[in-house]
PDB file of N, CA and C in Angstrom:
ATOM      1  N   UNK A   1      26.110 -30.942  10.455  1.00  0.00           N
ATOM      2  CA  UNK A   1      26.625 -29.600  10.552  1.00  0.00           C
ATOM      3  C   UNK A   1      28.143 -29.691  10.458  1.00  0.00           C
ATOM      4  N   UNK A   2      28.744 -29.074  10.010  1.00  0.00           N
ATOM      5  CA  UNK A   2      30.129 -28.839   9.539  1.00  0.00           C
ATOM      6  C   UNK A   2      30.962 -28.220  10.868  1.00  0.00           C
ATOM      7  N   UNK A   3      31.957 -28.810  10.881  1.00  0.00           N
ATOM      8  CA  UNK A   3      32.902 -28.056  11.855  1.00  0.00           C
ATOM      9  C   UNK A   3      32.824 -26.451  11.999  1.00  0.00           C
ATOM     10  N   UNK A   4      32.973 -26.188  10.752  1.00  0.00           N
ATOM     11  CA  UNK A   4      32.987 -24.349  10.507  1.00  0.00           C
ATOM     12  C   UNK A   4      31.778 -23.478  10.484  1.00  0.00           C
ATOM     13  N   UNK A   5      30.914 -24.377  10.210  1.00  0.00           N
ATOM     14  CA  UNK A   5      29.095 -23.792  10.668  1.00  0.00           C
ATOM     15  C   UNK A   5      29.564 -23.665  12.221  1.00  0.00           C
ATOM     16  N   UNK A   6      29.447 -25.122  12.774  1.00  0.00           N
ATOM     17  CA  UNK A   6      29.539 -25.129  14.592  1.00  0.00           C
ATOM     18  C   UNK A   6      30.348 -23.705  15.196  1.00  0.00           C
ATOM     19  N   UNK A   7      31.294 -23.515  14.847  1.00  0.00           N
ATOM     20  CA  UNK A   7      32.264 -22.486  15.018  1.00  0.00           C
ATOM     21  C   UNK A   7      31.554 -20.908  14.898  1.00  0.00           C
ATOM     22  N   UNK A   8      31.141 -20.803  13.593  1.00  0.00           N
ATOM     23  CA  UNK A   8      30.518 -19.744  12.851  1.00  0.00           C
ATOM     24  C   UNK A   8      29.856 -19.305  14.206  1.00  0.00           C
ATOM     25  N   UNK A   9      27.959 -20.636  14.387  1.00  0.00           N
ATOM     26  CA  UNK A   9      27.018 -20.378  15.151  1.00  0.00           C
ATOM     27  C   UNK A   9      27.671 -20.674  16.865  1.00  0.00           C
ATOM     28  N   UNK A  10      28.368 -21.166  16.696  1.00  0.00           N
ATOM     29  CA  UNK A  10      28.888 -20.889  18.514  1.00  0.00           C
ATOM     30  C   UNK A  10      29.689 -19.156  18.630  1.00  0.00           C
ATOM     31  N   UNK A  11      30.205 -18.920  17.502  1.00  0.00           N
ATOM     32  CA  UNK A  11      31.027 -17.788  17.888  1.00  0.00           C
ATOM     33  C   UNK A  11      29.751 -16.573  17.818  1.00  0.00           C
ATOM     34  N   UNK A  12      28.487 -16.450  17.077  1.00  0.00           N
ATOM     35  CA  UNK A  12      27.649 -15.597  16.958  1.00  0.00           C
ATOM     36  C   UNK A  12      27.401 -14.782  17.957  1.00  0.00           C
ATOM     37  N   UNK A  13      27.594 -14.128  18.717  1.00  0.00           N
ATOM     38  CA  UNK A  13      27.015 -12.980  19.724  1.00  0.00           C
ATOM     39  C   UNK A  13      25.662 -13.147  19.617  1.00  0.00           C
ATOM     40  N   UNK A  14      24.752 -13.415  21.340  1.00  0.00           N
ATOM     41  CA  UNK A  14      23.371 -13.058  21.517  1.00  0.00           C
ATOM     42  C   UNK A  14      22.802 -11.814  20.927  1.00  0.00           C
ATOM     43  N   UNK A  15      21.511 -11.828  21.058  1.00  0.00           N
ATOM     44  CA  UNK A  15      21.504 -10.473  20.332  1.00  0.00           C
ATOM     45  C   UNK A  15      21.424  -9.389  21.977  1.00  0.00           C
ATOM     46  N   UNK A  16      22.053  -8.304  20.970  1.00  0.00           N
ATOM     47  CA  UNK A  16      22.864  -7.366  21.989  1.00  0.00           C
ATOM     48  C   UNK A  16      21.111  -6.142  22.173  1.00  0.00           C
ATOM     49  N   UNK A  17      19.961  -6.134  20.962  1.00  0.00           N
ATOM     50  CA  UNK A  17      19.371  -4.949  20.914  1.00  0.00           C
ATOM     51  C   UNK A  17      18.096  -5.870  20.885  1.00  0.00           C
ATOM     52  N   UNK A  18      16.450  -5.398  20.617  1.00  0.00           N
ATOM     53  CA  UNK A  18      15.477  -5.196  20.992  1.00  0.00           C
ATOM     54  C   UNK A  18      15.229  -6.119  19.973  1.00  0.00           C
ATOM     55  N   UNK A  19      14.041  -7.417  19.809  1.00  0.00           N
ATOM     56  CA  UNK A  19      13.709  -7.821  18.676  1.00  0.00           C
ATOM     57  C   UNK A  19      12.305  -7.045  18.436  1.00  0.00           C
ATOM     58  N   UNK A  20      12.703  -6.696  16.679  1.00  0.00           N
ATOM     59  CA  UNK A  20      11.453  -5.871  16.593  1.00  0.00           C
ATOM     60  C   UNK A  20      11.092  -5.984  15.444  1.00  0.00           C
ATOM     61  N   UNK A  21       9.836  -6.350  15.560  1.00  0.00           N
ATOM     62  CA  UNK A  21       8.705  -7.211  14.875  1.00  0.00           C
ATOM     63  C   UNK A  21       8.763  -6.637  13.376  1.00  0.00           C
ATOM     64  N   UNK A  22       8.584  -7.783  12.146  1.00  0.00           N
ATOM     65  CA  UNK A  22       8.608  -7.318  11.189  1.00  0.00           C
ATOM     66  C   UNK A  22       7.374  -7.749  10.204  1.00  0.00           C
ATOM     67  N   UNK A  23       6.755  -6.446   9.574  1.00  0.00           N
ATOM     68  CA  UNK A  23       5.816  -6.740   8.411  1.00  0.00           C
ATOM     69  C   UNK A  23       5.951  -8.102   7.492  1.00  0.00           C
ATOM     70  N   UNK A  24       5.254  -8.884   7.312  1.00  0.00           N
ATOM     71  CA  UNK A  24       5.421 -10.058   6.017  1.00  0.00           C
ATOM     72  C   UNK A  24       3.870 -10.521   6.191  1.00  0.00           C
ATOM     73  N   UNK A  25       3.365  -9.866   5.565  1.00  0.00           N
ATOM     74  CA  UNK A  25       1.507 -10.499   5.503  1.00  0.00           C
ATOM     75  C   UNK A  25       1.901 -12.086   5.331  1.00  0.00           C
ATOM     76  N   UNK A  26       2.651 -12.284   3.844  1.00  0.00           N
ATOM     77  CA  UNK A  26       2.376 -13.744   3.490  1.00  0.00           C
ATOM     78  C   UNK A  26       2.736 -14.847   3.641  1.00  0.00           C
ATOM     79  N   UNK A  27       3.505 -14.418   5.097  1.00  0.00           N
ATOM     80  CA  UNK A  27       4.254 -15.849   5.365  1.00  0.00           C
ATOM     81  C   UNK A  27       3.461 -16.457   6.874  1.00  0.00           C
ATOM     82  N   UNK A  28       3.588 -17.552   7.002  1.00  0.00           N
ATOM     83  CA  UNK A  28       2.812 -17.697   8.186  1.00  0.00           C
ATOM     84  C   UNK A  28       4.138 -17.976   9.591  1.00  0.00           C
ATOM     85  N   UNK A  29       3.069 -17.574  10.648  1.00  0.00           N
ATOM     86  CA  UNK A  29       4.273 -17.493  11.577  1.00  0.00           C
ATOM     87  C   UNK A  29       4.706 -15.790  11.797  1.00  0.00           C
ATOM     88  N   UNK A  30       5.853 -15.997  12.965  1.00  0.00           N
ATOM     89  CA  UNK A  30       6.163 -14.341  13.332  1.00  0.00           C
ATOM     90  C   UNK A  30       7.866 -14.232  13.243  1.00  0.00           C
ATOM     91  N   UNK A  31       7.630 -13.133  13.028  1.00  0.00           N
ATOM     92  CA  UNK A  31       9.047 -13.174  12.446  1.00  0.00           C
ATOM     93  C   UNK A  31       9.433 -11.486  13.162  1.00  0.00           C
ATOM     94  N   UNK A  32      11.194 -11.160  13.778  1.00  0.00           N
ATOM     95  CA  UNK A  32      11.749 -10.071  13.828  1.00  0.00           C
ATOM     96  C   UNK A  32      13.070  -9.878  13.937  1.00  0.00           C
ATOM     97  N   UNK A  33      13.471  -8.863  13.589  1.00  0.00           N
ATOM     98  CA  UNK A  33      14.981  -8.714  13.773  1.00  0.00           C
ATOM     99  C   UNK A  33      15.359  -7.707  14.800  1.00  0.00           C
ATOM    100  N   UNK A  34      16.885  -8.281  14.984  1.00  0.00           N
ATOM    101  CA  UNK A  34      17.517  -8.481  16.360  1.00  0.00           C
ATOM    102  C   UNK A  34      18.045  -6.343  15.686  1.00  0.00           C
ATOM    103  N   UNK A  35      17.595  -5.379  16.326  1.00  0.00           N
ATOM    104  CA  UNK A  35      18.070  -4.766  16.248  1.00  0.00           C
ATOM    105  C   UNK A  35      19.386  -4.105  16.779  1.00  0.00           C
ATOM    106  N   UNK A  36      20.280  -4.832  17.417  1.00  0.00           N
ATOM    107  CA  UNK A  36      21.486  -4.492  17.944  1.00  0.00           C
ATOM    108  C   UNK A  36      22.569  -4.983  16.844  1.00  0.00           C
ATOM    109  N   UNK A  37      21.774  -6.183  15.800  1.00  0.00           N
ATOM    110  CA  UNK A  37      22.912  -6.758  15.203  1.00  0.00           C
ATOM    111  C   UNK A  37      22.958  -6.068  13.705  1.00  0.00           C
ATOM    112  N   UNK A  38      21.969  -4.907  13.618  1.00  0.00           N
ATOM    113  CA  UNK A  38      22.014  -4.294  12.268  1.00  0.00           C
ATOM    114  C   UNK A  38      23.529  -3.359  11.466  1.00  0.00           C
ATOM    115  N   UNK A  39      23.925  -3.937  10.407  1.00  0.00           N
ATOM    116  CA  UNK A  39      24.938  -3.318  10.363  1.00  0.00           C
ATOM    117  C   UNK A  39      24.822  -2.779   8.512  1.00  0.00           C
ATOM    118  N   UNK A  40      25.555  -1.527   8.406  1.00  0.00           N
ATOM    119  CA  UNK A  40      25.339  -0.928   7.238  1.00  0.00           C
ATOM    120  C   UNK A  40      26.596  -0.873   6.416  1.00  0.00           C
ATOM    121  N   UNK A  41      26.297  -1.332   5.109  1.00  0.00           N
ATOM    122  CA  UNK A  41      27.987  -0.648   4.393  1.00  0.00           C
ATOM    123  C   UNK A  41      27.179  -0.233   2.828  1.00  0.00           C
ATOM    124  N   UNK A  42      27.112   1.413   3.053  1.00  0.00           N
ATOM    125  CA  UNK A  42      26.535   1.386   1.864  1.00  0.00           C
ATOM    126  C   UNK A  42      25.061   1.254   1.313  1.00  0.00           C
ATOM    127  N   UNK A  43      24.793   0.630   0.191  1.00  0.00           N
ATOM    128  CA  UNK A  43      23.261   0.634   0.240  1.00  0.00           C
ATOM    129  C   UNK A  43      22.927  -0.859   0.913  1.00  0.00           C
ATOM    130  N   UNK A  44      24.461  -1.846   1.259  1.00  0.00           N
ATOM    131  CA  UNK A  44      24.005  -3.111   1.960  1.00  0.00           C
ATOM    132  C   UNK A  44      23.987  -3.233   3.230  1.00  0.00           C
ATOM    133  N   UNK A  45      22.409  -3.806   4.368  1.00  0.00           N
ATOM    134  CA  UNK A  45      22.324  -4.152   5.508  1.00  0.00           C
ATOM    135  C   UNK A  45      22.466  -5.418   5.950  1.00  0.00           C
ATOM    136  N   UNK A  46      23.277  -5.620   6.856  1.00  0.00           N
ATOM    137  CA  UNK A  46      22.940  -7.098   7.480  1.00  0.00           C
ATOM    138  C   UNK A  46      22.704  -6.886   8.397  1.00  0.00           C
ATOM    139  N   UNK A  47      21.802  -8.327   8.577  1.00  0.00           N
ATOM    140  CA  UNK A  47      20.707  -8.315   9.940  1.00  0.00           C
ATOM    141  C   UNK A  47      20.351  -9.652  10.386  1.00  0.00           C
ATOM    142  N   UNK A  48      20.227 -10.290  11.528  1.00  0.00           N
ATOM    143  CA  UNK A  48      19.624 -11.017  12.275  1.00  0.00           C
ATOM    144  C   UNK A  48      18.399 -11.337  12.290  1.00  0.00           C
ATOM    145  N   UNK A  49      17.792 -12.190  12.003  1.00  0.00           N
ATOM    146  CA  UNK A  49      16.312 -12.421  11.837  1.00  0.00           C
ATOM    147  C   UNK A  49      15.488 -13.236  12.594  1.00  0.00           C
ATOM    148  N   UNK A  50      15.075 -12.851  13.456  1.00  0.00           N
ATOM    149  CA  UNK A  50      14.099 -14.336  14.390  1.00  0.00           C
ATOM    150  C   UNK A  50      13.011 -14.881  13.741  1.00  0.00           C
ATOM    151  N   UNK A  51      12.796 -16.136  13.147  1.00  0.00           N
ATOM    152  CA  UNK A  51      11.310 -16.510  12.159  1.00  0.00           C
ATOM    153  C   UNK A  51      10.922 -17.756  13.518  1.00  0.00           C
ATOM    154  N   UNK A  52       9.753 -17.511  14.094  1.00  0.00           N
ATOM    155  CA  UNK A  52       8.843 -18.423  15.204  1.00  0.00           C
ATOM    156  C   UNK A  52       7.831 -19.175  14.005  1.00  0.00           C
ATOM    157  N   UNK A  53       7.651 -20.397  14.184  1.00  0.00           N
ATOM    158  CA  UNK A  53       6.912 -21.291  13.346  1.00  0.00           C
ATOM    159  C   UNK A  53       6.580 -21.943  14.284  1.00  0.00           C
ATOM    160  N   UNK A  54       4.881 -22.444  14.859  1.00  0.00           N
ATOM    161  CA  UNK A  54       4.381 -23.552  15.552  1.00  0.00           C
ATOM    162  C   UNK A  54       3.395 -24.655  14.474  1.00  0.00           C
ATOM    163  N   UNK A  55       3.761 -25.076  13.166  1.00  0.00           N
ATOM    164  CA  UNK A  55       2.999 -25.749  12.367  1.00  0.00           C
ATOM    165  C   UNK A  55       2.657 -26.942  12.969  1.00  0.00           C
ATOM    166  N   UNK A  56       1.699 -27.338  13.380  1.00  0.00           N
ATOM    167  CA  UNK A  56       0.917 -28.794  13.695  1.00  0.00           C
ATOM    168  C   UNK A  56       1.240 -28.919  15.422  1.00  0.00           C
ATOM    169  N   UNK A  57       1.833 -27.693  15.991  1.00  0.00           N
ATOM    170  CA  UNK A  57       2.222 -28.336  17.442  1.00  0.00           C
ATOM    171  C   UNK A  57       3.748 -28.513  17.530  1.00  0.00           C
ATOM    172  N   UNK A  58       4.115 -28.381  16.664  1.00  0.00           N
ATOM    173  CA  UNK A  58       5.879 -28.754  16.480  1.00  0.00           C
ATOM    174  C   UNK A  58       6.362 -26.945  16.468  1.00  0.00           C
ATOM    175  N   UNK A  59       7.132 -26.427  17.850  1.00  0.00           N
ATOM    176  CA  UNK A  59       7.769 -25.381  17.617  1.00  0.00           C
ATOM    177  C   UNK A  59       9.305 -25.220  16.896  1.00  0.00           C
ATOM    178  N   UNK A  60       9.580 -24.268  16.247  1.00  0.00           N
ATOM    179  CA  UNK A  60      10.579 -24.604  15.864  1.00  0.00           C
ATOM    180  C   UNK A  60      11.137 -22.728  15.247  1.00  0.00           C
ATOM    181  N   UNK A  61      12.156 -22.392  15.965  1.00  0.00           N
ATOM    182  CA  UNK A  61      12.530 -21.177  15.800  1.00  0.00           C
ATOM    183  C   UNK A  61      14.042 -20.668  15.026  1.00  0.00           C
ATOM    184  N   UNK A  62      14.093 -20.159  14.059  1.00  0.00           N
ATOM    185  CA  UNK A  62      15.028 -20.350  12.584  1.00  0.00           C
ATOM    186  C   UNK A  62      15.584 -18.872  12.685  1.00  0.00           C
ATOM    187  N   UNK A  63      16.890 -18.683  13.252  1.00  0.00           N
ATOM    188  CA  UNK A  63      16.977 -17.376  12.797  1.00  0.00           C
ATOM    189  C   UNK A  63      18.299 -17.194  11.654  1.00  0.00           C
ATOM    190  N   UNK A  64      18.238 -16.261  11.274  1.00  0.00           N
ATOM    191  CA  UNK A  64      18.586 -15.974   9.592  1.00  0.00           C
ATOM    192  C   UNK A  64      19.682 -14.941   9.579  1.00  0.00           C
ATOM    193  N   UNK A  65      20.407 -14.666   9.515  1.00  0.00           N
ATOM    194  CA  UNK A  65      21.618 -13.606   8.850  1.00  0.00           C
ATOM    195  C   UNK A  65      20.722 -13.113   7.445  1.00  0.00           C
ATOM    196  N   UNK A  66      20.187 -12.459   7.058  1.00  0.00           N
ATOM    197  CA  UNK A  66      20.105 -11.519   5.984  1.00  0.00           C
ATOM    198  C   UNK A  66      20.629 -10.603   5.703  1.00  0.00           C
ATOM    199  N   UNK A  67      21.438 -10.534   4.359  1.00  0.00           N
ATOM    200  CA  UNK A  67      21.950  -9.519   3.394  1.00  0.00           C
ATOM    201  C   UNK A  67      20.701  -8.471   2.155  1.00  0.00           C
ATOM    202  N   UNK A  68      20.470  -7.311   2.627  1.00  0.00           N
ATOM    203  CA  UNK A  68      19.403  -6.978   1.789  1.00  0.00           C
ATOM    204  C   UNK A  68      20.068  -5.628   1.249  1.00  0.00           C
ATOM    205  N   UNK A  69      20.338  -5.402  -0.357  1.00  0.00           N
ATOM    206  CA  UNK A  69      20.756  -4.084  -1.186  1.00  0.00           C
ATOM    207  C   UNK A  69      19.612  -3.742  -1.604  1.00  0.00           C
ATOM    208  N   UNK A  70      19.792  -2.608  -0.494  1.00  0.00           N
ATOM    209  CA  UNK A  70      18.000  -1.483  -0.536  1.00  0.00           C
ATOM    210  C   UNK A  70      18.207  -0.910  -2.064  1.00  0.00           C
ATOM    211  N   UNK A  71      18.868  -0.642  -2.777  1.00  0.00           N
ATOM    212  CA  UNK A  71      18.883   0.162  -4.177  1.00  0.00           C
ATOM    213  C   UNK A  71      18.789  -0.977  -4.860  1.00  0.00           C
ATOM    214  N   UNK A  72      19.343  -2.023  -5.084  1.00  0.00           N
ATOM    215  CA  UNK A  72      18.683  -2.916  -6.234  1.00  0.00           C
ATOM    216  C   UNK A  72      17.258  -4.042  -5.553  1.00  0.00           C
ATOM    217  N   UNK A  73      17.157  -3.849  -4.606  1.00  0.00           N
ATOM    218  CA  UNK A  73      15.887  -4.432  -3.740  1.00  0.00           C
ATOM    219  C   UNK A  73      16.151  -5.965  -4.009  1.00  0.00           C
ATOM    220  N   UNK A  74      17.195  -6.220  -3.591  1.00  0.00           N
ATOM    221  CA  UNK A  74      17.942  -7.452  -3.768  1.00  0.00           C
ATOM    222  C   UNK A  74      17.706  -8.244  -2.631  1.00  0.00           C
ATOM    223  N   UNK A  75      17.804  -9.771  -1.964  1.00  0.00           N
ATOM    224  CA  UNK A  75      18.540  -9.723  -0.932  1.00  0.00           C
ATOM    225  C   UNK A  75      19.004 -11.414  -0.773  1.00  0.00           C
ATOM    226  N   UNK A  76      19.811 -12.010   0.040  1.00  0.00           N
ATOM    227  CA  UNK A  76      20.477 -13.180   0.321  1.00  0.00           C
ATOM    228  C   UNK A  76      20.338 -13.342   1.546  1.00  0.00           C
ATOM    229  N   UNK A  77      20.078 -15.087   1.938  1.00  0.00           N
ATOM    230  CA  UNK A  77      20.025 -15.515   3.120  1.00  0.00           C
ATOM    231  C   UNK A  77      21.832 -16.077   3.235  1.00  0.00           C
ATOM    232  N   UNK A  78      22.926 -15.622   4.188  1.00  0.00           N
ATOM    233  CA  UNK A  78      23.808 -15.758   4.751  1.00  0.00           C
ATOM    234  C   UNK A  78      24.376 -16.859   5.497  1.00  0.00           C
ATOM    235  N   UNK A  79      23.346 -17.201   6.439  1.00  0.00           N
ATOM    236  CA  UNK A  79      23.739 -17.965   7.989  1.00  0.00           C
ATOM    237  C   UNK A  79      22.632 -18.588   7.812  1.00  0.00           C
ATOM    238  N   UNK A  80      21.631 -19.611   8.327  1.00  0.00           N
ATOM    239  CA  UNK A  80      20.933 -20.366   9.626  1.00  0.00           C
ATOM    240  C   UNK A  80      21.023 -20.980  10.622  1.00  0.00           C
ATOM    241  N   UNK A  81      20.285 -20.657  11.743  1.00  0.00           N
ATOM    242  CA  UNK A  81      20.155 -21.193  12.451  1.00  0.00           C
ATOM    243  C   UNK A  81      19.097 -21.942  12.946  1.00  0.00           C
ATOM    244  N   UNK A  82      18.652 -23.294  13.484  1.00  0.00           N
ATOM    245  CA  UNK A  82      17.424 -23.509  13.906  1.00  0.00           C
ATOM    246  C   UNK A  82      17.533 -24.227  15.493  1.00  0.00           C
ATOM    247  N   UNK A  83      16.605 -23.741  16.399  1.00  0.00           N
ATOM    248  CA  UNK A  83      16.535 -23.743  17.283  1.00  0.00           C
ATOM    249  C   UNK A  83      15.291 -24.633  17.925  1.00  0.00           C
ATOM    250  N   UNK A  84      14.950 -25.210  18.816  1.00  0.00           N
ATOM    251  CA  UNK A  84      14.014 -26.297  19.669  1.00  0.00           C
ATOM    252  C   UNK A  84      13.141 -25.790  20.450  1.00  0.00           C
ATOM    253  N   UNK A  85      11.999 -26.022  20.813  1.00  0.00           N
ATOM    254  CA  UNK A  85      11.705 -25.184  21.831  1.00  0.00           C
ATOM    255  C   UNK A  85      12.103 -25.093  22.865  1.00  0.00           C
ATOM    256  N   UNK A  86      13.416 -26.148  23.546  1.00  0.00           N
ATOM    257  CA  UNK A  86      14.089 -25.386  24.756  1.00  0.00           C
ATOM    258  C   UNK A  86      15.469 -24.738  24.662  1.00  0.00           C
ATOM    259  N   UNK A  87      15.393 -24.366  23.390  1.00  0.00           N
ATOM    260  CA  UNK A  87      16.350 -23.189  23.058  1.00  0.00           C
ATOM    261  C   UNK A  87      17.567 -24.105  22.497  1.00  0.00           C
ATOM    262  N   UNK A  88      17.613 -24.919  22.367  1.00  0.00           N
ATOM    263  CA  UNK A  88      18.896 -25.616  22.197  1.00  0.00           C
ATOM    264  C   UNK A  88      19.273 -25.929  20.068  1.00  0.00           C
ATOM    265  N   UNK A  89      20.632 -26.190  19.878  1.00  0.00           N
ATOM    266  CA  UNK A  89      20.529 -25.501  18.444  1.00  0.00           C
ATOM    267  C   UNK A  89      20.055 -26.876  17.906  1.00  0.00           C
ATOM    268  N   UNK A  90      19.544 -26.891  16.890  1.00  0.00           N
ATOM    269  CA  UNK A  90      18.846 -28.241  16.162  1.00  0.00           C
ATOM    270  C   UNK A  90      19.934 -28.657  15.227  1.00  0.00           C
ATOM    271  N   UNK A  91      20.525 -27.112  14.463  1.00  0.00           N
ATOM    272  CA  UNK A  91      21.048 -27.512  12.940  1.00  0.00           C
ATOM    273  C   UNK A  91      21.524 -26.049  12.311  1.00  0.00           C
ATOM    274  N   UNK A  92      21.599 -26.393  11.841  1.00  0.00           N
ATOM    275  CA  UNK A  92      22.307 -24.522  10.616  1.00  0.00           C
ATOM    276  C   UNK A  92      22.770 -24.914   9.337  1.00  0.00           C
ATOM    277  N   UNK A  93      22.933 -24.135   8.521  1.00  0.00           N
ATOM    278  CA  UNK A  93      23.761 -24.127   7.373  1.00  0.00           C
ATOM    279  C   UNK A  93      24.701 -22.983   7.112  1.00  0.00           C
ATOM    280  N   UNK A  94      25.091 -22.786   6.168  1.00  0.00           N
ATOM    281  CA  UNK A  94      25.763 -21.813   5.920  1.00  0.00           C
ATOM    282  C   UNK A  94      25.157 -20.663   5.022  1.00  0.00           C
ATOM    283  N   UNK A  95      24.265 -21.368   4.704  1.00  0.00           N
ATOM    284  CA  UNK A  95      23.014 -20.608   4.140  1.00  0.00           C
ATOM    285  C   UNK A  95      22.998 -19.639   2.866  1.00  0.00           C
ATOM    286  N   UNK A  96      24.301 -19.233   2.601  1.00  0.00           N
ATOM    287  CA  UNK A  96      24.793 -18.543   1.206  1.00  0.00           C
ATOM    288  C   UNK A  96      23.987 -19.004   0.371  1.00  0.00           C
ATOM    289  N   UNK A  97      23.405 -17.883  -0.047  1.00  0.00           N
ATOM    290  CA  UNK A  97      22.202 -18.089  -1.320  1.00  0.00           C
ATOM    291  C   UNK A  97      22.814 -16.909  -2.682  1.00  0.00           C
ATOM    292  N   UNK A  98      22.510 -17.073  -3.646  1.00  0.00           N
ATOM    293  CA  UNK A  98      22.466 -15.867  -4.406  1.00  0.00           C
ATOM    294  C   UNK A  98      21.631 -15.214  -4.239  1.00  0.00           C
ATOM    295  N   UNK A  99      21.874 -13.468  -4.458  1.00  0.00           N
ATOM    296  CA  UNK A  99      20.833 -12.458  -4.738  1.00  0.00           C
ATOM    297  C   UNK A  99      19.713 -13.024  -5.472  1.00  0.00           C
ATOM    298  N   UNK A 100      18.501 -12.258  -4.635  1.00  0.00           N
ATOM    299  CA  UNK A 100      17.198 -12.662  -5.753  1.00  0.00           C
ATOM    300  C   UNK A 100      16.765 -11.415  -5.711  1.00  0.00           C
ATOM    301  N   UNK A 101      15.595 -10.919  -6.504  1.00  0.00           N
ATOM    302  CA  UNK A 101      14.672  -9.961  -6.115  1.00  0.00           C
ATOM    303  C   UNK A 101      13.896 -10.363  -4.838  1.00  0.00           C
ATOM    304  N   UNK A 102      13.617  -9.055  -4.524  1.00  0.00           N
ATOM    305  CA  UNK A 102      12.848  -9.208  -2.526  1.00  0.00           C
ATOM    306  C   UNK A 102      11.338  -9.159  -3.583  1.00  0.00           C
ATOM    307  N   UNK A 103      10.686 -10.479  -2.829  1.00  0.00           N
ATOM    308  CA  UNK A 103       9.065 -10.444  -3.272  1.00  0.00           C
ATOM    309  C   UNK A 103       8.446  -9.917  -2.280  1.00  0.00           C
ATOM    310  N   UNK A 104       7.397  -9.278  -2.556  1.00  0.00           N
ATOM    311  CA  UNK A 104       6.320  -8.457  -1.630  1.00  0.00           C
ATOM    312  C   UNK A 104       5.598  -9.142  -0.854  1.00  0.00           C
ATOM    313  N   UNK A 105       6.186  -9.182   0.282  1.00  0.00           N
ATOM    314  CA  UNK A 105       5.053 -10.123   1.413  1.00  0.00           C
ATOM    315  C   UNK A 105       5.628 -11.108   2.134  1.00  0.00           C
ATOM    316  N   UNK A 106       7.420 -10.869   1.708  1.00  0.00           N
ATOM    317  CA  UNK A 106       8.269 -11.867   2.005  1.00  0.00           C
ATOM    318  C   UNK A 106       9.001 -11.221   3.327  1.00  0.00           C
ATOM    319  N   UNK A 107       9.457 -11.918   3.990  1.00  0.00           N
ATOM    320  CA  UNK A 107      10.350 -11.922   5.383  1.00  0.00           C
ATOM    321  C   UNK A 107      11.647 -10.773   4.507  1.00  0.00           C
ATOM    322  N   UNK A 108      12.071 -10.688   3.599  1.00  0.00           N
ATOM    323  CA  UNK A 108      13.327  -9.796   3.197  1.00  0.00           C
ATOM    324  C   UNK A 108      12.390  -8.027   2.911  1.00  0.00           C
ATOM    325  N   UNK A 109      11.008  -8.471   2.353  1.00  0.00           N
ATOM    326  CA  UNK A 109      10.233  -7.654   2.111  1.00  0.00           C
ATOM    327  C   UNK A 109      10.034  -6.896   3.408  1.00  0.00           C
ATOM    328  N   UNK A 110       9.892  -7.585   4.538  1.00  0.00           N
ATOM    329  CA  UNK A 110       9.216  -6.844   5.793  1.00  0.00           C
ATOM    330  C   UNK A 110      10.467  -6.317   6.414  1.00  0.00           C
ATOM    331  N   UNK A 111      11.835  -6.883   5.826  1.00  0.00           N
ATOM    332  CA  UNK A 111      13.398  -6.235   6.479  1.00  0.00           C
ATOM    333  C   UNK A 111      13.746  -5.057   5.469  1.00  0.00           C
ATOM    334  N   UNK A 112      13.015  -5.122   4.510  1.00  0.00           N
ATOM    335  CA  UNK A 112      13.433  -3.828   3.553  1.00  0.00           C
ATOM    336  C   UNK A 112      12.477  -2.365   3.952  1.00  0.00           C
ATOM    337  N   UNK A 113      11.272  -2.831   3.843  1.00  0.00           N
ATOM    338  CA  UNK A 113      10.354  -1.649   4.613  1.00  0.00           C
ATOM    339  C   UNK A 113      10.852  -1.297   6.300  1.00  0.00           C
ATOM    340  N   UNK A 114      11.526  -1.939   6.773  1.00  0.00           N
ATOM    341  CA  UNK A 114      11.877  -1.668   8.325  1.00  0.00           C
ATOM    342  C   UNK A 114      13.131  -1.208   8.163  1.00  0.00           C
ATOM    343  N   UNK A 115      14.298  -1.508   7.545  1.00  0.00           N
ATOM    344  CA  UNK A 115      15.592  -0.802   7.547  1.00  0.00           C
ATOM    345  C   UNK A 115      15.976  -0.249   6.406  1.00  0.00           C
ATOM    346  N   UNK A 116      15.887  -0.100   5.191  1.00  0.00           N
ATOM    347  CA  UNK A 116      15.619   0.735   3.566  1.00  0.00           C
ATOM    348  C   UNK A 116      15.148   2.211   4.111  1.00  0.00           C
ATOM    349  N   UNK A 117      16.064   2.715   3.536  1.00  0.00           N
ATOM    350  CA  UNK A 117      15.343   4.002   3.102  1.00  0.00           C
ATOM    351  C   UNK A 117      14.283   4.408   2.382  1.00  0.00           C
ATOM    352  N   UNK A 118      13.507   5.282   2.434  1.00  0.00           N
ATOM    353  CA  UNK A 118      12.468   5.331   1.492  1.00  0.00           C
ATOM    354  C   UNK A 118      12.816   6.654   0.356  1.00  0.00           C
ATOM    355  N   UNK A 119      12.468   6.577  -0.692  1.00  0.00           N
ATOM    356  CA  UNK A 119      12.339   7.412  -1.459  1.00  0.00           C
ATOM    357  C   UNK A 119      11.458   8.468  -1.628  1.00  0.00           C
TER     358      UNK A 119
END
């Protein structure tokens, strides 16, 4: 982990609002976002993401900074974080991805139907 990740994820604020559960049929595992950390500019949201994974007995809890542009149904992973099961940080990146299209059934998919406007 990089000096400026460490910094980044130490300076992050807990989440301040309610985690609340998000649609994604196709991913396995549970996943929600931190609704206190939702912020709007425009047609772009960023958001906080809690993803819970217990594969084989191994817990392991990943949360995500997502960037999602509800009008081009776009979206980018930002930040990671990954976490232990006694809460302690494992690792992160910086996580900057390019825009992709949001696929249906995906963790950006279940943040677009929960904070997107609908038409």
């Amino acid at each position: 982990m990089t000096p400026l990740l460490a910094l980044l994820l130490a300076a992050t604020p807990p989440p301040v609002g309610a985690w609340v559960p998000l649609e994604a049929p196709r991913e396995s595992g549970s996943g929600a976002y931190d609704s206190g950390s939702v912020e709007r500019r425009g047609d772009k949201v960023n958001v906080w993401v809690r993803w819970i994974a217990e594969p084989e007995g191994a817990f392991q809890e990943t949360r995500v900074m997502f960037e999602i542009d509800c009008r081009a149904r776009t979206g980018r992973t930002v930040l990671v974080a990954s976490y232990g099961r006694d809460g302690a940080l494992t690792g992160g990146t910086d996580g900057s991805t390019a825009e992709a299209p949001i696929r249906t059934g995906s963790t950006g998919h279940g943040i677009e139907l929960a904070l997107c406007p609908r038409s």
